[in-house]
PDB file of N, CA and C in Angstrom:
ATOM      1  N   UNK A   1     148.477 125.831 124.908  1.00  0.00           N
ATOM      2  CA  UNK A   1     148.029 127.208 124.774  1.00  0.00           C
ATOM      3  C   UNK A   1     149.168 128.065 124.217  1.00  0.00           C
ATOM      4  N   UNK A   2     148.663 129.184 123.590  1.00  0.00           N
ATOM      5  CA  UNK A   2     149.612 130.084 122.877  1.00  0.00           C
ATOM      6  C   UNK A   2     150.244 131.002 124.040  1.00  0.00           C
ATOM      7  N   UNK A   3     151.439 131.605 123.928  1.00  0.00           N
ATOM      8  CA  UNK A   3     151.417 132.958 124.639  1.00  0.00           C
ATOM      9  C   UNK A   3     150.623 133.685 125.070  1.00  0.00           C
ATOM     10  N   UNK A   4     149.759 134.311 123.971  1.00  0.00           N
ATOM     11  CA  UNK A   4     148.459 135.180 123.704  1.00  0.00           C
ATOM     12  C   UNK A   4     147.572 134.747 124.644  1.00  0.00           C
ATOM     13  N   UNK A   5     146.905 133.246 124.633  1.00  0.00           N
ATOM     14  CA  UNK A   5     146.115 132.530 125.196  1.00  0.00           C
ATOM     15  C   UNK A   5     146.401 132.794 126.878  1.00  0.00           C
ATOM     16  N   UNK A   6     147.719 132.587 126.743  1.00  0.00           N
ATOM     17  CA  UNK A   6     147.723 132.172 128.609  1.00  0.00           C
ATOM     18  C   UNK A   6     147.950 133.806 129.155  1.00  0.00           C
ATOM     19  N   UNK A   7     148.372 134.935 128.055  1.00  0.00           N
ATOM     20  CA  UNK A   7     148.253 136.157 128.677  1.00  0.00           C
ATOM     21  C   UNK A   7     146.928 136.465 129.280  1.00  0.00           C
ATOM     22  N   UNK A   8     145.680 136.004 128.097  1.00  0.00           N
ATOM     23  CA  UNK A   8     144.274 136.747 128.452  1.00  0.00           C
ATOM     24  C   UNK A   8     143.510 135.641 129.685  1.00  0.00           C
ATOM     25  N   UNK A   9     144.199 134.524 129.573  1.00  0.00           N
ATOM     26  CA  UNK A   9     143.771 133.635 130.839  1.00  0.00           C
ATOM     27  C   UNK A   9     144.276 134.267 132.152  1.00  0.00           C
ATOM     28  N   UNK A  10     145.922 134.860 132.210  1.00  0.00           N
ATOM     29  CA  UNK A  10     146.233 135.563 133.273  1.00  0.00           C
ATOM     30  C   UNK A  10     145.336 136.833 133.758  1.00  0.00           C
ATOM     31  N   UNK A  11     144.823 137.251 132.808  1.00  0.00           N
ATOM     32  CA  UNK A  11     144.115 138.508 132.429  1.00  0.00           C
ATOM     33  C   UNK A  11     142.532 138.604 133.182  1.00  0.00           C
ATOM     34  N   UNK A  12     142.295 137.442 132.643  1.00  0.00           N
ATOM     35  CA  UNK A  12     141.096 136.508 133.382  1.00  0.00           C
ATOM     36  C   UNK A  12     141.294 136.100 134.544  1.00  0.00           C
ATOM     37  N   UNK A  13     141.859 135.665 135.422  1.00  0.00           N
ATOM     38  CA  UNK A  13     142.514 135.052 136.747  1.00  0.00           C
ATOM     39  C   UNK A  13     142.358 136.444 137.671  1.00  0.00           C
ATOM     40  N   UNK A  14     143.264 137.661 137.041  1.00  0.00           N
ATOM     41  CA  UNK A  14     143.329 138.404 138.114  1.00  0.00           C
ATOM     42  C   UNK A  14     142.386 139.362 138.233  1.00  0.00           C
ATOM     43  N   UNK A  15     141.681 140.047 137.060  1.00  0.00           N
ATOM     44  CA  UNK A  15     140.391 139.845 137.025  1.00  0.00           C
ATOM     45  C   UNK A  15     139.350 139.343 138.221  1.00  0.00           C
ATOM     46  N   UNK A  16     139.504 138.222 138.525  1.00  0.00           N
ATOM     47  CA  UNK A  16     138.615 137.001 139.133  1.00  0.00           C
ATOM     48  C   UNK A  16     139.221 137.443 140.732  1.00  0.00           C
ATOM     49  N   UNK A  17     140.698 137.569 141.169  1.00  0.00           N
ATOM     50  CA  UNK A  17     141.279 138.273 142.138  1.00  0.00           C
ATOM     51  C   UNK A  17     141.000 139.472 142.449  1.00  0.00           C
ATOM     52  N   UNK A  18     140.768 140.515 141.919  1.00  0.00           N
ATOM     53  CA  UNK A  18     140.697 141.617 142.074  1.00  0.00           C
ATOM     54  C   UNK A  18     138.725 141.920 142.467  1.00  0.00           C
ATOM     55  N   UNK A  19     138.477 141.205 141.854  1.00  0.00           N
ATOM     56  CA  UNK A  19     136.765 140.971 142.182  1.00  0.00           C
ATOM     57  C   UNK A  19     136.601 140.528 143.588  1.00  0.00           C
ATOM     58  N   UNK A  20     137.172 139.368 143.686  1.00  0.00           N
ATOM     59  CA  UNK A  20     137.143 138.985 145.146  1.00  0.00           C
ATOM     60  C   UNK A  20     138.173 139.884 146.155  1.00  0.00           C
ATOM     61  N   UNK A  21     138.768 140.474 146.151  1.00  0.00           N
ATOM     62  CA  UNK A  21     139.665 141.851 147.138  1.00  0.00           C
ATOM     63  C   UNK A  21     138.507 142.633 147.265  1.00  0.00           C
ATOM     64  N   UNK A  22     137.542 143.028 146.389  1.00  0.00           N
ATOM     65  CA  UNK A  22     136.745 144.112 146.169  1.00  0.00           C
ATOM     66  C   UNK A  22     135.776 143.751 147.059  1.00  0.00           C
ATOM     67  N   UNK A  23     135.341 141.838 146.867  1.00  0.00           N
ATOM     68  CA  UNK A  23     134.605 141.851 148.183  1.00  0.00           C
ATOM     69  C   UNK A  23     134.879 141.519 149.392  1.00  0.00           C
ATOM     70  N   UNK A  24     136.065 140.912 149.591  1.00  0.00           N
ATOM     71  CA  UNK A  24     136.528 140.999 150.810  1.00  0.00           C
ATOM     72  C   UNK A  24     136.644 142.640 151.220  1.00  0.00           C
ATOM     73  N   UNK A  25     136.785 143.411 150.714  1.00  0.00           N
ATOM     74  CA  UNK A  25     136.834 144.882 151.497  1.00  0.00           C
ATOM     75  C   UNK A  25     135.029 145.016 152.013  1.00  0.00           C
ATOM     76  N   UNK A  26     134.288 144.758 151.233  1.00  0.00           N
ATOM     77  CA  UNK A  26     132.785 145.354 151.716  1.00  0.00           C
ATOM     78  C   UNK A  26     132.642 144.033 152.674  1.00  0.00           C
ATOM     79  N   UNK A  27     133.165 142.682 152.572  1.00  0.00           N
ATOM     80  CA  UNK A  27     132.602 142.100 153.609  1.00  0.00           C
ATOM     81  C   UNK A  27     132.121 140.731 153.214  1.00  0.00           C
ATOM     82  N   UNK A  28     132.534 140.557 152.143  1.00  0.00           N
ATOM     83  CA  UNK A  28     132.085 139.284 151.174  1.00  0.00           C
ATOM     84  C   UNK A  28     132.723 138.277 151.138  1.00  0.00           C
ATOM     85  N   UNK A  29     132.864 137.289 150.995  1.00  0.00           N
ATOM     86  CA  UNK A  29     133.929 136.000 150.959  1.00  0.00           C
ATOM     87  C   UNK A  29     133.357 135.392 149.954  1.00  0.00           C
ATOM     88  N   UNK A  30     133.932 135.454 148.461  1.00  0.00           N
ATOM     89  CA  UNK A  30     133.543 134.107 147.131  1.00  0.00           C
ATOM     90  C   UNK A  30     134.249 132.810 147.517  1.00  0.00           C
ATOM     91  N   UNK A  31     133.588 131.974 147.131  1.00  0.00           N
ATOM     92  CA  UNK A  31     134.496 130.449 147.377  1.00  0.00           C
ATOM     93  C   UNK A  31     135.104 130.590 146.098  1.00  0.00           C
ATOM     94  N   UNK A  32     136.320 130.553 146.312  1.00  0.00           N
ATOM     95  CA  UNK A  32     137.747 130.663 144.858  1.00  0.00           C
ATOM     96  C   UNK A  32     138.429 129.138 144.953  1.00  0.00           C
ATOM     97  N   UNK A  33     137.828 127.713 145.388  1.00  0.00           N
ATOM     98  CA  UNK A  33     138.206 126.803 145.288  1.00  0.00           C
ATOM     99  C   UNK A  33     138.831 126.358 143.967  1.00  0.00           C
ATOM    100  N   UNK A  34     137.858 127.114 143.081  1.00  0.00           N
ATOM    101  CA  UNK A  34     138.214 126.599 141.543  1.00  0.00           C
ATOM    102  C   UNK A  34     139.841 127.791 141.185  1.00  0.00           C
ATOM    103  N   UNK A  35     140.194 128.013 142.043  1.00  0.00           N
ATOM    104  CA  UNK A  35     141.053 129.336 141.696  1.00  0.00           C
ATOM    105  C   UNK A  35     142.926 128.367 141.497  1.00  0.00           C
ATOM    106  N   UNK A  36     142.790 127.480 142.354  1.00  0.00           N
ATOM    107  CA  UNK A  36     143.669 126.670 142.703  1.00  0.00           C
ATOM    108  C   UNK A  36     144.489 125.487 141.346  1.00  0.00           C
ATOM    109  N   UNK A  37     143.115 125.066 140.634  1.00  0.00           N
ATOM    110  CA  UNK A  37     143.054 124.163 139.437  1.00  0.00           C
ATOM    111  C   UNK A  37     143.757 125.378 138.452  1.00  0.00           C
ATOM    112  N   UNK A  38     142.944 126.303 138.314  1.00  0.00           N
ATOM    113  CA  UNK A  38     143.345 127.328 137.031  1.00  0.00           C
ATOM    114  C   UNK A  38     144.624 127.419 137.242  1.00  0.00           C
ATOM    115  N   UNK A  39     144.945 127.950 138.398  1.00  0.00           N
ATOM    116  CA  UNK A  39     146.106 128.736 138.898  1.00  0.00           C
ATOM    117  C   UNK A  39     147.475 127.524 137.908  1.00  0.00           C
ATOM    118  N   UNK A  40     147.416 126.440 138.681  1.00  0.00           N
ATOM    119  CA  UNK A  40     147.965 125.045 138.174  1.00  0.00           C
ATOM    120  C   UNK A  40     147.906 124.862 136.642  1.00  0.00           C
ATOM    121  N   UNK A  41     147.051 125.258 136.335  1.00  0.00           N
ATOM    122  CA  UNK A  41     146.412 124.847 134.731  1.00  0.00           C
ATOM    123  C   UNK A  41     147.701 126.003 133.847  1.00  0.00           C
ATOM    124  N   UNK A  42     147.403 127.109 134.284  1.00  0.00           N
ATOM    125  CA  UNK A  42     148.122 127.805 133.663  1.00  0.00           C
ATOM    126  C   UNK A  42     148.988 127.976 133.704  1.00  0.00           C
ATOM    127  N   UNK A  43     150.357 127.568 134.935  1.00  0.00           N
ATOM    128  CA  UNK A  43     151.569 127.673 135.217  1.00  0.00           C
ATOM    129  C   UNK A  43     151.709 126.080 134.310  1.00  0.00           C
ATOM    130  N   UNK A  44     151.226 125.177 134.428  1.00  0.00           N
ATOM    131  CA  UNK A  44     151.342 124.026 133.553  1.00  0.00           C
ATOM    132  C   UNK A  44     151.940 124.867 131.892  1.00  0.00           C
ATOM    133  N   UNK A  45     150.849 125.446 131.318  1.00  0.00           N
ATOM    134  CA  UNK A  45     150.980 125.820 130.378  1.00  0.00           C
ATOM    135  C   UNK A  45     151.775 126.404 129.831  1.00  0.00           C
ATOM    136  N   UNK A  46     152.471 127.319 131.084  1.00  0.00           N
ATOM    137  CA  UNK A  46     153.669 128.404 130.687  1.00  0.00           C
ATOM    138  C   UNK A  46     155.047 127.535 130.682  1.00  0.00           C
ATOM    139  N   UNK A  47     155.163 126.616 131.467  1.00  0.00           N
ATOM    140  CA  UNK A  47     156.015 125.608 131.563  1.00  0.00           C
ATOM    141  C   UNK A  47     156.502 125.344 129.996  1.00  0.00           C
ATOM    142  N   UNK A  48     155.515 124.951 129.317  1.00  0.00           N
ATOM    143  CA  UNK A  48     155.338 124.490 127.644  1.00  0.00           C
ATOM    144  C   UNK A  48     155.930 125.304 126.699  1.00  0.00           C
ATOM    145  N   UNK A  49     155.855 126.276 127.039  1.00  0.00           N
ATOM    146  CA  UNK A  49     156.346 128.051 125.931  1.00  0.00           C
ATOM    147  C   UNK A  49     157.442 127.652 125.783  1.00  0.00           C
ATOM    148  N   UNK A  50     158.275 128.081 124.781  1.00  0.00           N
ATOM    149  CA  UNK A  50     159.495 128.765 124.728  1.00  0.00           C
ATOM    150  C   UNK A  50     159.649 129.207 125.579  1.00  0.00           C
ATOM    151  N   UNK A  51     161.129 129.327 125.481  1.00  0.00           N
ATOM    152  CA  UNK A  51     161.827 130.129 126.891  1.00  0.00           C
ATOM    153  C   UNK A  51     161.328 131.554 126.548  1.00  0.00           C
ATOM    154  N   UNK A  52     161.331 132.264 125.064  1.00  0.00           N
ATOM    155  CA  UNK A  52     161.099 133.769 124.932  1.00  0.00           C
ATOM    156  C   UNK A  52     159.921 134.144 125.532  1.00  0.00           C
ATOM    157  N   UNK A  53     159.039 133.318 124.653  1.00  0.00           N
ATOM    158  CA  UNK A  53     157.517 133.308 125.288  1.00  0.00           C
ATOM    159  C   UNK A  53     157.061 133.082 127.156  1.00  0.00           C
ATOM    160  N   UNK A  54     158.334 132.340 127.056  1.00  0.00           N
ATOM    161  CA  UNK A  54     157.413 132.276 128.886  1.00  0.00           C
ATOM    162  C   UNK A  54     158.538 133.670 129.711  1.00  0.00           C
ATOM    163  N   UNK A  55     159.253 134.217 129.187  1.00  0.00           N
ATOM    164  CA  UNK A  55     160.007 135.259 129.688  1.00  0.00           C
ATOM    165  C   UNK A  55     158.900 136.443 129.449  1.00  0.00           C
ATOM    166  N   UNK A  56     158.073 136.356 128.634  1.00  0.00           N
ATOM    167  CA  UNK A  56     157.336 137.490 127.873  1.00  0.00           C
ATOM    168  C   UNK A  56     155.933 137.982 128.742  1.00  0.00           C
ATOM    169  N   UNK A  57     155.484 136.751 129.368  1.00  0.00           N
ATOM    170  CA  UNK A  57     154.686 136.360 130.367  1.00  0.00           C
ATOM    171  C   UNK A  57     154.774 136.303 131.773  1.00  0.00           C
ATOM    172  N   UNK A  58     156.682 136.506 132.441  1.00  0.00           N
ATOM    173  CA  UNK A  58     156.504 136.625 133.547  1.00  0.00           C
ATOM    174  C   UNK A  58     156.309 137.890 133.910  1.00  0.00           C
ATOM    175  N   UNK A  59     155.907 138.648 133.399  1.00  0.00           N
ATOM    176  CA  UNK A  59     155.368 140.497 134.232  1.00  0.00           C
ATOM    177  C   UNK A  59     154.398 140.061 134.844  1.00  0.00           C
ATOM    178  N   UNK A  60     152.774 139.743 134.086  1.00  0.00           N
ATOM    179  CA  UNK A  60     151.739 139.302 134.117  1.00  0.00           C
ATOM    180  C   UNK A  60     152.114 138.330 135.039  1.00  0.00           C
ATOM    181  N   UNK A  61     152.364 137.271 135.231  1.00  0.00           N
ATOM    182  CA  UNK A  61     152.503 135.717 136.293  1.00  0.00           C
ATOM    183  C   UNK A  61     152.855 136.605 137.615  1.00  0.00           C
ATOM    184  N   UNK A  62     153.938 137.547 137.506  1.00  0.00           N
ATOM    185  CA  UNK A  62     154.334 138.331 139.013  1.00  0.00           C
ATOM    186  C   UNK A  62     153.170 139.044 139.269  1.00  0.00           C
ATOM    187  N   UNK A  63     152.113 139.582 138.510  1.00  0.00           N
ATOM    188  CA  UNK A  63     151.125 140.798 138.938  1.00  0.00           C
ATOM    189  C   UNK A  63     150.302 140.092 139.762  1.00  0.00           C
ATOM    190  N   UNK A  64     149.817 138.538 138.650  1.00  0.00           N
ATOM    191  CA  UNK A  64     148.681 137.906 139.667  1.00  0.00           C
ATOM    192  C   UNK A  64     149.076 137.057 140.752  1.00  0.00           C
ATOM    193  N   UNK A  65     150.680 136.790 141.238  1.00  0.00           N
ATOM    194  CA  UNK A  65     151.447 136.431 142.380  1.00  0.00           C
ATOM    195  C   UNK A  65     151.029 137.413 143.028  1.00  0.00           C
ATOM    196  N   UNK A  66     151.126 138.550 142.986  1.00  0.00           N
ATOM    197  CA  UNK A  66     151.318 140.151 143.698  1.00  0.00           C
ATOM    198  C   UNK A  66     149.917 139.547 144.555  1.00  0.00           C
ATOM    199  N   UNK A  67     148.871 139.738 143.673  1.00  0.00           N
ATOM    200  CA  UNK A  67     147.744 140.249 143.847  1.00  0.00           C
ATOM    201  C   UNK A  67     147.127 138.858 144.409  1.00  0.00           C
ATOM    202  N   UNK A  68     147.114 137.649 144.527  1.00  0.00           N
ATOM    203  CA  UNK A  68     147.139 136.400 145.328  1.00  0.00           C
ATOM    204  C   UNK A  68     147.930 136.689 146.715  1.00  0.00           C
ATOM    205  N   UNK A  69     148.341 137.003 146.621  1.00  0.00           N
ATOM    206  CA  UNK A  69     149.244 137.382 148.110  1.00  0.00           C
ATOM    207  C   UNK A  69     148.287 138.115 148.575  1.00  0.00           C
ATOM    208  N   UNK A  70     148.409 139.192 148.049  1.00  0.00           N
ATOM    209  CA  UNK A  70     147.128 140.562 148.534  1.00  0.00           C
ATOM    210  C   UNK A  70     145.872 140.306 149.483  1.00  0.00           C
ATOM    211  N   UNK A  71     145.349 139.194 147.729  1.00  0.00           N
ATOM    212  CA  UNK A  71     144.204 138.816 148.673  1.00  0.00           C
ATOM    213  C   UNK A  71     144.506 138.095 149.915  1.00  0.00           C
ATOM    214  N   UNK A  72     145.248 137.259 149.915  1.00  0.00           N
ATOM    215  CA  UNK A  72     145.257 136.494 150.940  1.00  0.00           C
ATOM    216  C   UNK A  72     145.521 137.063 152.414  1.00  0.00           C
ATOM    217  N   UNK A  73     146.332 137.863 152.577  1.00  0.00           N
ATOM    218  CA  UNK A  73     146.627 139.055 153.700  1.00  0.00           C
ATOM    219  C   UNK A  73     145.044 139.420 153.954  1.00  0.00           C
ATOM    220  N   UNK A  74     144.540 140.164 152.777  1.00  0.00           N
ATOM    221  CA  UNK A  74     142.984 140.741 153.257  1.00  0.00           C
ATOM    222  C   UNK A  74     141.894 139.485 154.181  1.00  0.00           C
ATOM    223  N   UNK A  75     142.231 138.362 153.001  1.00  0.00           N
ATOM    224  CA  UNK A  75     141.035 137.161 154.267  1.00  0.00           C
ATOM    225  C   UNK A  75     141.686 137.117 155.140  1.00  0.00           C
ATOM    226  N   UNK A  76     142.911 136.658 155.263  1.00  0.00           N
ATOM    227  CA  UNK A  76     143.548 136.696 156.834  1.00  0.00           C
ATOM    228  C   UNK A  76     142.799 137.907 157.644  1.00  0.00           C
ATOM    229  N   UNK A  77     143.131 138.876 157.093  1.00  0.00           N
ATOM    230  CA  UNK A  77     142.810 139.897 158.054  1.00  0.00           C
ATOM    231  C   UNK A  77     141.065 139.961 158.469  1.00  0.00           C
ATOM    232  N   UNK A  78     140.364 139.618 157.276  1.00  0.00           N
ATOM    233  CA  UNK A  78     139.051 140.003 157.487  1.00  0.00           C
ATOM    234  C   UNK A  78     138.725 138.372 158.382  1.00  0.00           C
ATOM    235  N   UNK A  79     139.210 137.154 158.702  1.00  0.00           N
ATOM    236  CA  UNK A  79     139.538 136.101 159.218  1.00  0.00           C
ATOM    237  C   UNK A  79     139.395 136.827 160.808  1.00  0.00           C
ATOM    238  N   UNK A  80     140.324 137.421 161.020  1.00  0.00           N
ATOM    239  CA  UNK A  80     140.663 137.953 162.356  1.00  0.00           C
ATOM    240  C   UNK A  80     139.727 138.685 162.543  1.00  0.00           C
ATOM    241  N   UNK A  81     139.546 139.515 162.004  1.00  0.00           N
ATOM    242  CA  UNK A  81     138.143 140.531 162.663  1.00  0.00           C
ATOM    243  C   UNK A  81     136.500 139.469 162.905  1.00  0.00           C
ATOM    244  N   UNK A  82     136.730 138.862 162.094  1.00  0.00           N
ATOM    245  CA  UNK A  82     135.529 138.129 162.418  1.00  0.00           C
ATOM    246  C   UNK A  82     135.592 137.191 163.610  1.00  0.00           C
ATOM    247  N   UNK A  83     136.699 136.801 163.838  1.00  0.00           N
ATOM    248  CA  UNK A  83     136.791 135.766 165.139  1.00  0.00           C
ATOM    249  C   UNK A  83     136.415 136.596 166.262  1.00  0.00           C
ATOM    250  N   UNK A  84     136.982 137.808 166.267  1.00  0.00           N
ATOM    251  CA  UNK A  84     137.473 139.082 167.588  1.00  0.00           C
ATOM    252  C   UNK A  84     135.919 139.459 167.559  1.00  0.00           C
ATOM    253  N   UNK A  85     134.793 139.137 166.901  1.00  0.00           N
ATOM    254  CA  UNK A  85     133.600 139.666 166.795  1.00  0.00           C
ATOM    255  C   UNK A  85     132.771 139.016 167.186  1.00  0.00           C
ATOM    256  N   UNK A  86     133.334 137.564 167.454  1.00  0.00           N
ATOM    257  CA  UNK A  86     132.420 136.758 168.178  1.00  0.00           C
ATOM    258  C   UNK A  86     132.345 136.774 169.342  1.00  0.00           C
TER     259      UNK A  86
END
C-alpha cells in the first residue's frame, strides 16, 4: 500500500472507532472482531514505507491509538455498569 492508501485506511479504521464510542455511549456494543486483523493489516503495511512516509503517518497511527484506548475504557466502563445491574 501507498502512504495515501494506508492514510485513508487509517481514516477508515477510526471512522469505524468513533462509530462504535457513539454506540457504546447510547448503549450499543458492535462486534469489532474484524477490527483486530485490519488493525495488524495496516501496521504490517506501514512497516513497508519509507522511513519518510511512515514518519508522515505517525500523527494519524497515534489518533486511532488515542481513540482505541478510548473506546476501550468506555466498554470497560459500560462492562461494569452492566454487571452492577444485574
Amino acid at each position: 500500500m501507498t502512504k495515501d492508501q494506508i492514510v485513508k485506511r487509517l481514516e477508515e479504521i477510526i471512522e469505524t472507532i468513533n462509530k462504535a464510542q457513539d454506540d457504546v455511549t447510547s448503549g450499543l456494543i458492535q462486534d469489532l472482531s474484524f477490527m483486530d486483523k485490519d488493525v495488524a493489516q495496516v501496521c504490517g503495511d506501514i512497516i513497508k514505507l519509507e522511513p519518510k512516509d511512515a514518519a508522515a503517518v505517525q500523527p494519524i497511527m497515534a489518533d486511532m491509538i488515542s481513540r482505541l484506548e478510548g473506546l476501550a475504557q468506555s466498554l470497560q466502563s459500560f462492562k461494569e455498569t452492566f454487571n452492577q445491574s444485574e
